[in-house]
Protein backbone atom coordinates (compact mmCIF):
# COMPACT_ATOMS: atom_id res chain seq x y z
CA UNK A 1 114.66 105.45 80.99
CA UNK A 2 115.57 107.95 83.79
CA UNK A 3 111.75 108.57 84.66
CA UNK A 4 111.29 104.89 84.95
CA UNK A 5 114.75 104.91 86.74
CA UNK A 6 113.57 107.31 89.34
CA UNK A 7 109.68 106.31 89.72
CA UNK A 8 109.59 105.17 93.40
CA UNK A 9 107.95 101.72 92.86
CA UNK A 10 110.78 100.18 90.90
CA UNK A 11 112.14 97.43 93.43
CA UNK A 12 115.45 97.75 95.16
CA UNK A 13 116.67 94.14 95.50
CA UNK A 14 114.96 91.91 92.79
CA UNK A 15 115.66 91.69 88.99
CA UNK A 16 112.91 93.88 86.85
CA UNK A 17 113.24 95.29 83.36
CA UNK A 18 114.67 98.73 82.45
CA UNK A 19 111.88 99.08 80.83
CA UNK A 20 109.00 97.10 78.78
CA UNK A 21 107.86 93.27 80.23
CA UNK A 22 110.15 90.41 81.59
CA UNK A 23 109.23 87.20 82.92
CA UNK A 24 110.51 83.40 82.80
CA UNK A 25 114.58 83.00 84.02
CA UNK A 26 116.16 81.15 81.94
CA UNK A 27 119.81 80.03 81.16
CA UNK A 28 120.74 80.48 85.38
CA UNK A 29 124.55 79.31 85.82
CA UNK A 30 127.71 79.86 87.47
CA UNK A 31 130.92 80.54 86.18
CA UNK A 32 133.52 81.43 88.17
CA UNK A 33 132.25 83.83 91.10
CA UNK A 34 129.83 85.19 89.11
CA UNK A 35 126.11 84.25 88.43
CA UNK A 36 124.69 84.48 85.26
CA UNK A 37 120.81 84.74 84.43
CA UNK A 38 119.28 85.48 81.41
CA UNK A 39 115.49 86.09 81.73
CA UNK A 40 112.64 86.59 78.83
CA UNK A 41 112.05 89.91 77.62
CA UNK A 42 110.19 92.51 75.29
CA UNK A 43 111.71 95.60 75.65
CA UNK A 44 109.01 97.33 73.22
CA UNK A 45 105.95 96.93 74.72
CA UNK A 46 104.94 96.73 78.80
CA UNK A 47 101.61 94.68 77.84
CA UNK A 48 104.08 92.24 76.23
CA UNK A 49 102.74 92.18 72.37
CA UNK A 50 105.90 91.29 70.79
CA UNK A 51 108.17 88.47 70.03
CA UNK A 52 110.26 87.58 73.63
CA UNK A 53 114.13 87.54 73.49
CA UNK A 54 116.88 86.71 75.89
CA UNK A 55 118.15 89.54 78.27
CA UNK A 56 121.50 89.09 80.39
CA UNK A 57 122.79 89.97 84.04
CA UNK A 58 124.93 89.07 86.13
CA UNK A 59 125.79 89.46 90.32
CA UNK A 60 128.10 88.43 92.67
CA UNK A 61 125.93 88.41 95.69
CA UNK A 62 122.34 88.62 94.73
CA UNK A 63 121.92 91.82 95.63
CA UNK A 64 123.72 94.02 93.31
CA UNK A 65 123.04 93.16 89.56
CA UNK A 66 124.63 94.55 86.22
CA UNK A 67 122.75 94.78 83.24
CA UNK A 68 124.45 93.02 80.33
CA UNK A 69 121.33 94.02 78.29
CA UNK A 70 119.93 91.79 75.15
CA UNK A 71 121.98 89.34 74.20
CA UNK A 72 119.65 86.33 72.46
CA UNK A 73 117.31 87.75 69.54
CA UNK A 74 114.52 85.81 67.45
CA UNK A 75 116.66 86.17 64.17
CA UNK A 76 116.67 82.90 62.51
CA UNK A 77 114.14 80.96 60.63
CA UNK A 78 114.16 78.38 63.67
CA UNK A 79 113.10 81.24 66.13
CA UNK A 80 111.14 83.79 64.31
CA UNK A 81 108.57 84.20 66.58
CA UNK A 82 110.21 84.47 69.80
CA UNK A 83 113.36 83.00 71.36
CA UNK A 84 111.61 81.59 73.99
CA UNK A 85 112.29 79.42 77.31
CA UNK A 86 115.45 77.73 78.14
CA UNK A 87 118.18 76.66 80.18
CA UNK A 88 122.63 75.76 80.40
CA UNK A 89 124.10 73.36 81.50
CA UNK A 90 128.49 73.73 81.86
CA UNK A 91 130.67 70.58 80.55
CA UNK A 92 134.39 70.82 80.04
CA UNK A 93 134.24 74.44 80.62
CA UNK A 94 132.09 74.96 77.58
CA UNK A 95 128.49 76.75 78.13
CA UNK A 96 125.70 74.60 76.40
CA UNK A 97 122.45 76.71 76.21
CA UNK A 98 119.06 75.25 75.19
CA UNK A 99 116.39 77.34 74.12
CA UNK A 100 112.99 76.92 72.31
CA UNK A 101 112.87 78.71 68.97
CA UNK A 102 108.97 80.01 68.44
CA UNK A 103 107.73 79.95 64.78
CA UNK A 104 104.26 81.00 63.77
CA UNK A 105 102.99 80.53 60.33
CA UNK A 106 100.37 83.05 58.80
CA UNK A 107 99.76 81.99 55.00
CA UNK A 108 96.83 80.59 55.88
CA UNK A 109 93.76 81.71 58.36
CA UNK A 110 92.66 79.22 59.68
CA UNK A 111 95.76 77.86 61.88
CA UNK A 112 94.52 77.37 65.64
CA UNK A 113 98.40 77.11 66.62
CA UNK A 114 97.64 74.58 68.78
CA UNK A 115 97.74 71.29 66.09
CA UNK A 116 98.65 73.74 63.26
CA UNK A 117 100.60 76.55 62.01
CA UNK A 118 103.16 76.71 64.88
CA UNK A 119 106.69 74.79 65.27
CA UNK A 120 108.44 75.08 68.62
CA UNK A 121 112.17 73.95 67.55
CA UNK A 122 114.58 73.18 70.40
CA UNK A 123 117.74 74.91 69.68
CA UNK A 124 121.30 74.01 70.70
CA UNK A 125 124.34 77.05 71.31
CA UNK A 126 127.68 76.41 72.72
CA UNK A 127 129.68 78.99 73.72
CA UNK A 128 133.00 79.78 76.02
CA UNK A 129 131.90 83.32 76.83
CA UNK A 130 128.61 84.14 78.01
CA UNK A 131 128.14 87.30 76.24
CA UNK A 132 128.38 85.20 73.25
CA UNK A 133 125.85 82.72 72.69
CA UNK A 134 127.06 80.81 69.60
CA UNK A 135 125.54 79.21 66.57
CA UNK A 136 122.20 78.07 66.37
CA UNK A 137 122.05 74.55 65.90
CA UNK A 138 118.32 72.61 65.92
CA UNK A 139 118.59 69.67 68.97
CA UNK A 140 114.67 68.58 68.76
CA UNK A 141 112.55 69.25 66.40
CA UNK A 142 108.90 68.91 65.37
CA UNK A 143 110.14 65.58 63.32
CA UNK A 144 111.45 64.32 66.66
CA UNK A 145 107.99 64.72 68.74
CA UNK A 146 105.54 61.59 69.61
CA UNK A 147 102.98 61.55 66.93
CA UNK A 148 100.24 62.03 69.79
CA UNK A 149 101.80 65.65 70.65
CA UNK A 150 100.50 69.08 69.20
CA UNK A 151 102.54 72.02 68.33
CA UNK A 152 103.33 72.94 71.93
CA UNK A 153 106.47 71.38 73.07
CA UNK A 154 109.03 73.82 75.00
CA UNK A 155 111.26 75.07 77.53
CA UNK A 156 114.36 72.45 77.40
CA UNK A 157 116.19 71.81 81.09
CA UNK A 158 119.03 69.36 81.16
CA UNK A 159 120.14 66.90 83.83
CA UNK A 160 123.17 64.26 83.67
CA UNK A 161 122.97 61.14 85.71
CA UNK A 162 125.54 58.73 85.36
CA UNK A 163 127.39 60.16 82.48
CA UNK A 164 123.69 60.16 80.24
CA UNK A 165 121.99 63.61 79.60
CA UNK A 166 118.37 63.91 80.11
CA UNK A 167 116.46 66.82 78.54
CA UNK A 168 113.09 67.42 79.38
CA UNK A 169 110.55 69.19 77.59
CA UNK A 170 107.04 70.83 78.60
CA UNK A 171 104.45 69.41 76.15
CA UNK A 172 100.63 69.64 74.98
CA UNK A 173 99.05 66.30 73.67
CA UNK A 174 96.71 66.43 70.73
CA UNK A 175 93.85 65.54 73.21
CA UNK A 176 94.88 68.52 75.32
CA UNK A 177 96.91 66.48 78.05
CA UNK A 178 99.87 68.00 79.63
CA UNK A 179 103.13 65.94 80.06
CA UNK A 180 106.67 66.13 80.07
CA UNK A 181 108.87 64.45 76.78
CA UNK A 182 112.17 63.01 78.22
CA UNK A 183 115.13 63.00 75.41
CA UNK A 184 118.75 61.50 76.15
CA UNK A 185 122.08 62.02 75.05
CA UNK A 186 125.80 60.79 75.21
CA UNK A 187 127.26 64.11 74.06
CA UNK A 188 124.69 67.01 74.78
CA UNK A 189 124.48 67.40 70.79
CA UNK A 190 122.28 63.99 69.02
CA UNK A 191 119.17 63.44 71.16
CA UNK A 192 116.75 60.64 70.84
CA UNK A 193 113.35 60.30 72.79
CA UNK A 194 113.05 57.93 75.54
CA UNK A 195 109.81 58.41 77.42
CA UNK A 196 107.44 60.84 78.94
CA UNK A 197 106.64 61.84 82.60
CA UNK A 198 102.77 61.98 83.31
CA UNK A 199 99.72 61.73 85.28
CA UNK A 200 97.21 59.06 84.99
CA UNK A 201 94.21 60.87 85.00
CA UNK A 202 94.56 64.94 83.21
CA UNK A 203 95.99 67.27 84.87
CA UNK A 204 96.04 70.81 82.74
CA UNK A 205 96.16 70.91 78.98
CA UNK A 206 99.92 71.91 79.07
CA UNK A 207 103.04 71.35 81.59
CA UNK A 208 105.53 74.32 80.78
CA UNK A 209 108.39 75.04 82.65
CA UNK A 210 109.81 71.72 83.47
CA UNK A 211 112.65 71.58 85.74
CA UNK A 212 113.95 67.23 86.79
CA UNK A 213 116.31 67.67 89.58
CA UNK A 214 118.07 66.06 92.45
CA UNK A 215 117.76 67.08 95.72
CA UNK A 216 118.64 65.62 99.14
CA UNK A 217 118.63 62.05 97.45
CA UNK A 218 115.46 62.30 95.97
CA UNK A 219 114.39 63.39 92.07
CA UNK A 220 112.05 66.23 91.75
CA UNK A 221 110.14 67.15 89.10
CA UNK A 222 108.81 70.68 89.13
CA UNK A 223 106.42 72.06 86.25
CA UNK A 224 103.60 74.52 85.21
CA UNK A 225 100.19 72.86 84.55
CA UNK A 226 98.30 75.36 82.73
CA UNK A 227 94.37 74.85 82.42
CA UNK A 228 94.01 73.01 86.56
CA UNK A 229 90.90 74.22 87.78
CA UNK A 230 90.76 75.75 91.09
CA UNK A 231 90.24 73.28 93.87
CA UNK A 232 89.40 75.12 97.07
CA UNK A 233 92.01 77.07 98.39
CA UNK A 234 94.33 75.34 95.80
CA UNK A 235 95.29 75.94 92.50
CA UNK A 236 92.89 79.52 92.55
CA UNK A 237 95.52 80.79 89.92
CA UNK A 238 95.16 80.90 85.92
CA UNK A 239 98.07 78.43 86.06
CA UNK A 240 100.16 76.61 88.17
CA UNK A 241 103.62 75.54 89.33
CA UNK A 242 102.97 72.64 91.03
CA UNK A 243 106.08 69.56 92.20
CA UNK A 244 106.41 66.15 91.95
CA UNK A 245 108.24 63.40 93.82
CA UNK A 246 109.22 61.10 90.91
CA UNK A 247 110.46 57.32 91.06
CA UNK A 248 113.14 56.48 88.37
CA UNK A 249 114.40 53.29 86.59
CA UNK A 250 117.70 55.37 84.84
CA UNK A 251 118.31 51.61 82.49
CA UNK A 252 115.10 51.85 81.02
CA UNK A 253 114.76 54.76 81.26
CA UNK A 254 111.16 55.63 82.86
CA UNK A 255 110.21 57.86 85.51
CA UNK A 256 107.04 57.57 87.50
CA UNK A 257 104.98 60.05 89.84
CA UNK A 258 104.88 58.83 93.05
CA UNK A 259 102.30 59.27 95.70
CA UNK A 260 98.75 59.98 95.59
CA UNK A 261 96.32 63.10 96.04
CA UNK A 262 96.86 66.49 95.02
CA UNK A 263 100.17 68.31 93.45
CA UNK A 264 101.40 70.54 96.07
CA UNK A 265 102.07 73.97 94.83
CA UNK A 266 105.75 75.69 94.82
CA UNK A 267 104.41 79.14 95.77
CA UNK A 268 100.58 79.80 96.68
CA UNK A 269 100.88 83.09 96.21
CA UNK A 270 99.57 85.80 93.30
CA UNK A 271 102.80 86.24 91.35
CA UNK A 272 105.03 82.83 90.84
CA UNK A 273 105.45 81.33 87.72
CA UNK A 274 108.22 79.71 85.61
CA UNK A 275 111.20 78.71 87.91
CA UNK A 276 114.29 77.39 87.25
CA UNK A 277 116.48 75.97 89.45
CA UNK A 278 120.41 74.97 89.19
CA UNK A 279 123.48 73.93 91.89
CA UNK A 280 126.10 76.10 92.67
CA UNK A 281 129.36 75.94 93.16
CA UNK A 282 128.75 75.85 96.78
CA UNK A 283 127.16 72.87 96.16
CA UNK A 284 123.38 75.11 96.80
CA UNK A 285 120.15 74.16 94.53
CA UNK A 286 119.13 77.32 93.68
CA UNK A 287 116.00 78.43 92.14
CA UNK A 288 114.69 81.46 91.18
CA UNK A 289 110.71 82.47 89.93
CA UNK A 290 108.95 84.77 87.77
CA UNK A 291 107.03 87.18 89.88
CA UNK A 292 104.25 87.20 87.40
CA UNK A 293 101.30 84.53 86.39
CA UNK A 294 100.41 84.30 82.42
CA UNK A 295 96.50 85.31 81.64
CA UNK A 296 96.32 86.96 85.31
CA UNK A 297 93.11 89.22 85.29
CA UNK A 298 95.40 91.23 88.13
CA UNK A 299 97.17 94.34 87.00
CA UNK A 300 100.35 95.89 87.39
CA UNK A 301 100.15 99.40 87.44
CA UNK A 302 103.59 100.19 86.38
CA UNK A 303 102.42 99.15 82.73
CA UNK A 304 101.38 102.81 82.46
CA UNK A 305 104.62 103.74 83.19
CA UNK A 306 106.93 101.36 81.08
CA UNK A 307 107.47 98.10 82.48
CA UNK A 308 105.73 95.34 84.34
CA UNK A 309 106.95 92.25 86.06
CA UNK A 310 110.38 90.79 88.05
CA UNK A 311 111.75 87.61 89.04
CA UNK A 312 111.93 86.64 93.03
CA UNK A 313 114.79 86.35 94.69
CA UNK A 314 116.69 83.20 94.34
CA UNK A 315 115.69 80.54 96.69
CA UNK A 316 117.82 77.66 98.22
CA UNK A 317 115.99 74.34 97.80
CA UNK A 318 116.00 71.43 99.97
CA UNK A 319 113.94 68.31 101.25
CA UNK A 320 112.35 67.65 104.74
CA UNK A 321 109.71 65.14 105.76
CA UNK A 322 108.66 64.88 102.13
CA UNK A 323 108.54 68.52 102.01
CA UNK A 324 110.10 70.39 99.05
CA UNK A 325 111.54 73.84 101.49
CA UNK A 326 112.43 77.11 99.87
CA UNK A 327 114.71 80.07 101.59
CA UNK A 328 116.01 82.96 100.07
CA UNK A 329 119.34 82.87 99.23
CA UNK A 330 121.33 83.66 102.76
CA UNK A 331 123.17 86.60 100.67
CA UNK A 332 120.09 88.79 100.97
CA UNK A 333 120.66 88.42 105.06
CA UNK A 334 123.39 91.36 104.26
CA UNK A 335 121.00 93.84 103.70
CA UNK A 336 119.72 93.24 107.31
CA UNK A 337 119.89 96.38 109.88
CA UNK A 338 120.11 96.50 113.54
CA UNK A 339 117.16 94.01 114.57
CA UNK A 340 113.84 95.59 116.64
CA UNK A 341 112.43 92.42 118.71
CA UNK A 342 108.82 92.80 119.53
CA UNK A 343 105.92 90.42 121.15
CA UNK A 344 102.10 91.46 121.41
CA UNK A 345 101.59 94.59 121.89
CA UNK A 346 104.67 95.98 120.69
CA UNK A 347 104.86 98.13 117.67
CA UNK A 348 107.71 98.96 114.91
CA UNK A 349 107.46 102.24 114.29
CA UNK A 350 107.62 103.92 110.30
CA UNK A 351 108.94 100.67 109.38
CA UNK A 352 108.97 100.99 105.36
CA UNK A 353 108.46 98.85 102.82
CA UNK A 354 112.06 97.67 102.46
CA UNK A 355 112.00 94.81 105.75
CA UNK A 356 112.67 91.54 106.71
CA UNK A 357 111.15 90.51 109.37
CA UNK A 358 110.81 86.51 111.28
CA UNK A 359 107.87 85.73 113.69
CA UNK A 360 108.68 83.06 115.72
CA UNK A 361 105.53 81.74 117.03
CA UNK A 362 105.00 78.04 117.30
CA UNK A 363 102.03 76.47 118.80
CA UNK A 364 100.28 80.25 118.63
CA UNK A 365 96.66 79.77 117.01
CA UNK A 366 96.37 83.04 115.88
CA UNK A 367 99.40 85.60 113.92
CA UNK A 368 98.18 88.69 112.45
CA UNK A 369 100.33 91.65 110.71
CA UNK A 370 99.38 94.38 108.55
CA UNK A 371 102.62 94.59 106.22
CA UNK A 372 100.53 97.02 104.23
CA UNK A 373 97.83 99.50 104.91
CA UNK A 374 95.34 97.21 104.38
CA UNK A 375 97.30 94.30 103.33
CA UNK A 376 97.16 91.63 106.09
CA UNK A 377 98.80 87.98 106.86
CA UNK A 378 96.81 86.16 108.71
CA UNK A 379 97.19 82.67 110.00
CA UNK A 380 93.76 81.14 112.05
CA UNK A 381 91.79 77.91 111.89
CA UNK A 382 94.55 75.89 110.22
CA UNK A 383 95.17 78.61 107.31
CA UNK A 384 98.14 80.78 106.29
CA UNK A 385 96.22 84.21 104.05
CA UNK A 386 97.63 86.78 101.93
CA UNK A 387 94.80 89.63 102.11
CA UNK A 388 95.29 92.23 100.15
CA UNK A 389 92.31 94.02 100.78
CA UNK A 390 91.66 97.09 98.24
CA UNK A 391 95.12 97.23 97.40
CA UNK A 392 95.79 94.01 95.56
CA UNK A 393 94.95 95.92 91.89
CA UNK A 394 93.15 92.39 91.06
CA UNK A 395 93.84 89.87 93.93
CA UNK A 396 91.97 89.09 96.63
CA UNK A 397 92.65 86.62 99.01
CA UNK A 398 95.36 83.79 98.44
CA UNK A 399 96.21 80.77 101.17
CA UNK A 400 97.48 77.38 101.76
CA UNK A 401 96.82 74.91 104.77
CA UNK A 402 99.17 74.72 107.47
CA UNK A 403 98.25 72.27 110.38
CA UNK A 404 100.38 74.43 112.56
CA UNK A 405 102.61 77.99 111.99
CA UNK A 406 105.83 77.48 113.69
CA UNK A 407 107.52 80.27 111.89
CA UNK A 408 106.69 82.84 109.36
CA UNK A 409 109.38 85.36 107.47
CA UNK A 410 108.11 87.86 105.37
CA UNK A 411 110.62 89.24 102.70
CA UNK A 412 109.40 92.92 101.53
CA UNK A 413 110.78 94.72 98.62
CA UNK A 414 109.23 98.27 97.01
CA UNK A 415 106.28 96.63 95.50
CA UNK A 416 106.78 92.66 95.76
CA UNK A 417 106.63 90.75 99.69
CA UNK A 418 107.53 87.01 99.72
CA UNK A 419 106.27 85.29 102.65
CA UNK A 420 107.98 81.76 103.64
CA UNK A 421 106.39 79.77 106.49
CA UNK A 422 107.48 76.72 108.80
CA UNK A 423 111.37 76.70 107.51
CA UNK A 424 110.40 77.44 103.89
CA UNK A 425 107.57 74.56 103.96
CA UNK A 426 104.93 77.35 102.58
CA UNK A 427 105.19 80.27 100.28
CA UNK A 428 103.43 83.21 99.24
CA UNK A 429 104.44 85.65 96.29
CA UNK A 430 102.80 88.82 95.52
CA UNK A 431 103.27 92.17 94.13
CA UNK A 432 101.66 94.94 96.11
CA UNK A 433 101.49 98.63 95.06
CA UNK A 434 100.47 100.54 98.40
CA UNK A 435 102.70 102.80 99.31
CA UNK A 436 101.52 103.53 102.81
CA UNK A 437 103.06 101.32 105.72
CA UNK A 438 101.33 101.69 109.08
CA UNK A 439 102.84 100.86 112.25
CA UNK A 440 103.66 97.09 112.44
CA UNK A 441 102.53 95.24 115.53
CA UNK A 442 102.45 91.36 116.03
CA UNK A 443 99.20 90.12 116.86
CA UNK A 444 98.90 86.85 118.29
CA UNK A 445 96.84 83.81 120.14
CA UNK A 446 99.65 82.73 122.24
CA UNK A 447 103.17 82.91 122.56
CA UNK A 448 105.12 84.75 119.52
CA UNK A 449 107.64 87.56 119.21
CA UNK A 450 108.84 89.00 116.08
CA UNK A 451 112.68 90.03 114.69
CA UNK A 452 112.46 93.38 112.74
CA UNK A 453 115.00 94.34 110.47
CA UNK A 454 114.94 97.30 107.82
CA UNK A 455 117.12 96.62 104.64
CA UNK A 456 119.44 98.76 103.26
CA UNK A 457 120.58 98.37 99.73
């Protein structure tokens, strides 16, 4: 622990494991002044061979976190497997949690755990102290699922409207469709299914991760297709986290994907997976990611040393133009130094890997910095890129269309950078493991200048 401690790659500001593999956040509320987020994790093995349980932390400012350590563990006959994705949700001052209990069978060989040998139970604790889960109660079970639907139903998220709770669920038809089950309840504890959110035409074999939410006056409906083939520079992941405006009759109830051509993606980047969003007491929708992608042929080279994998700093949400906008939290602005202000030509000198920097640049055709040795973004001909050259361990070259760069902030921890363009319209994640950090210059096809600031933790 004090080697892995010590090893100069473990990040600074971002949540990652003491040691072994983390990745979705689940359980992400606000009591009092202080944040709670829980986050799936297998403490025994980096490579992640084990069953998953529920770690615990908490912070007052997103900067700062304390490690509660394990606190949810596969124990029960309705999570044997794995205690696997989930989500709370506060009424009367009570903590409801809602988790998906993972149990594979193995008395016979021939199970393909997609239609057989696996239940995914969706399992109900209330508690009044967060360090203290409660009992495990079964919400949804397989009994409970459309008879069209495999054995791959997970990952319960809860939203009230009007005084009716809606719970959805990531699912897997038998005909390898992904879709989202909607459940409702009067009391957060009987649930009966009401309808299902989908696409007309496939989209992935499974939507994980769902997450229905309100922002700005409009529902949103972000989720994790898994199986989306790439599509030029979209969708060049294994999976995706993709969002969707959705159109809602709350009597019926049915909701209904609205608008036509292709998902946009939450984060083009590398390394995003699995968020989770949830409001505040400031009134903020906040959502944080998993800084990881499942089946990635990338590599983290920290396995060798013990642990692999983080979650990004949370994000406030909001709507523009149709536009679903991500910003890190405004907390991490406390880290900022003195600023450096540069245009073309103009170089930061030593500037580290612990920065946050904001070009301001719009109407420029052209923005180039090296934020890396080797390790270049790049906006030209209508493109934002993430190159990582040589140093990328696995990735290559990641972008997303922009029909103009206005702004661009890039967020830089140890070994993770998170790039945000045009207010938050665009993002990038990625981990990146070079150590070296040349001199930073802007370079730029018309007007642009650049705010530097180092971070101290």
């Amino acid at each position: 622990m004090a080697r892995i401690a010590s090893d100069p790659d473990r990040l600074l500001f971002h949540v990652e494991p003491e040691l072994g593999w983390l990745n979705d956040p689940n359980g992400l509320v606000q009591i009092g002044d202080t944040y709670h987020i829980y986050h799936q994790y297998d403490p025994f093995d980096a490579a992640h061979g084990g069953p998953v349980l529920w770690n615990h932390l908490t912070t007052k400012d997103f900067v700062t976190y304390e490690n509660h350590g394990p606190v949810l563990f596969p124990d029960s006959d309705l999570d044997s497997s794995g205690a696997y994705s989930g989500s709370a949700f506060v009424r009367d001052g009570k903590i409801h949690y809602f988790y998906t209990g993972n149990v594979k069978h193995f008395d016979r060989d021939d199970y393909d755990y997609v239609l057989t040998g696996r239940e995914q139970n969706q399992i109900h604790m209330v508690a009044e102290n967060p360090d203290e889960l409660g009992e495990k109660r079964m919400a949804v079970g397989p009994v409970d699922y459309p008879d069209d639907i495999g054995t791959h139903v997970r990952d319960p998220k809860i939203l009230e409207h009007d005084g009716i709770y809606y719970m959805v669920l990531g699912a897997r038809t038998k005909d390898d469709r992904g879709c989202v089950l909607v459940y409702t309840s009067r009391d957060l504890g009987v649930w009966s299914y009401a309808t299902r959110i989908e696409l007309g035409e496939k989209f992935g074999f499974m939507w994980e991760c769902p997450d229905l939410f309100e922002l700005d006056g409009e529902l949103i409906l972000v989720c994790c297709p898994q199986g989306v083939p790439a599509d030029g520079w979209r969708y060049r992941n294994p999976h995706q986290c993709v969002w969707f405006p959705i159109e809602a009759d709350w009597e019926a109830p049915s909701f209904k994907i609205v608008g036509k051509g292709m998902p946009p993606m939450v984060d083009a980047g590398f390394d995003f997976y699995a968020p989770q969003s949830f409001e505040d007491a400031a009134g903020r929708r906040l959502m944080i990611g998993w800084s990881g992608c499942p089946d990635a042929t990338a590599e983290n080279p920290t396995v060798a040393r013990g642990w692999q994998c983080a979650l990004t700093v949370p994000r406030e949400l909001s709507m523009r133009d149709g536009k679903l906008c991500q910003q890190p939290a405004h907390e991490i602005e406390r880290m900022r130094g003195d600023c450096v202000r540069t245009t073309g030509g103009e170089t930061v000198e030593e500037p580290g890997r612990l920065f946050d920097l904001v070009v301001s640049c719009e109407g420029a055709k052209m923005v180039e910095l090296e934020i890396r040795k080797g390790v270049f973004v790049r906006y030209a001909d209508g493109m934002l890129t993430l190159d990582m050259g040589d140093e990328g361990y696995g990735r290559d070259q990641r972008s997303i269309e922009l029909g103009e760069l206005r702004d661009l902030r890039v967020l830089s921890d140890t070994t993770m950078v998170e790039i945000f363009a045009n207010g938050g319209e665009a993002a990038l994640t990625s981990r990146t493991y070079s150590s070296a950090v040349p001199a930073m210059a802007l370079h730029a096809e018309g007007a642009a200048s650049m705010d530097f600031y180092r971070l101290a933790h």
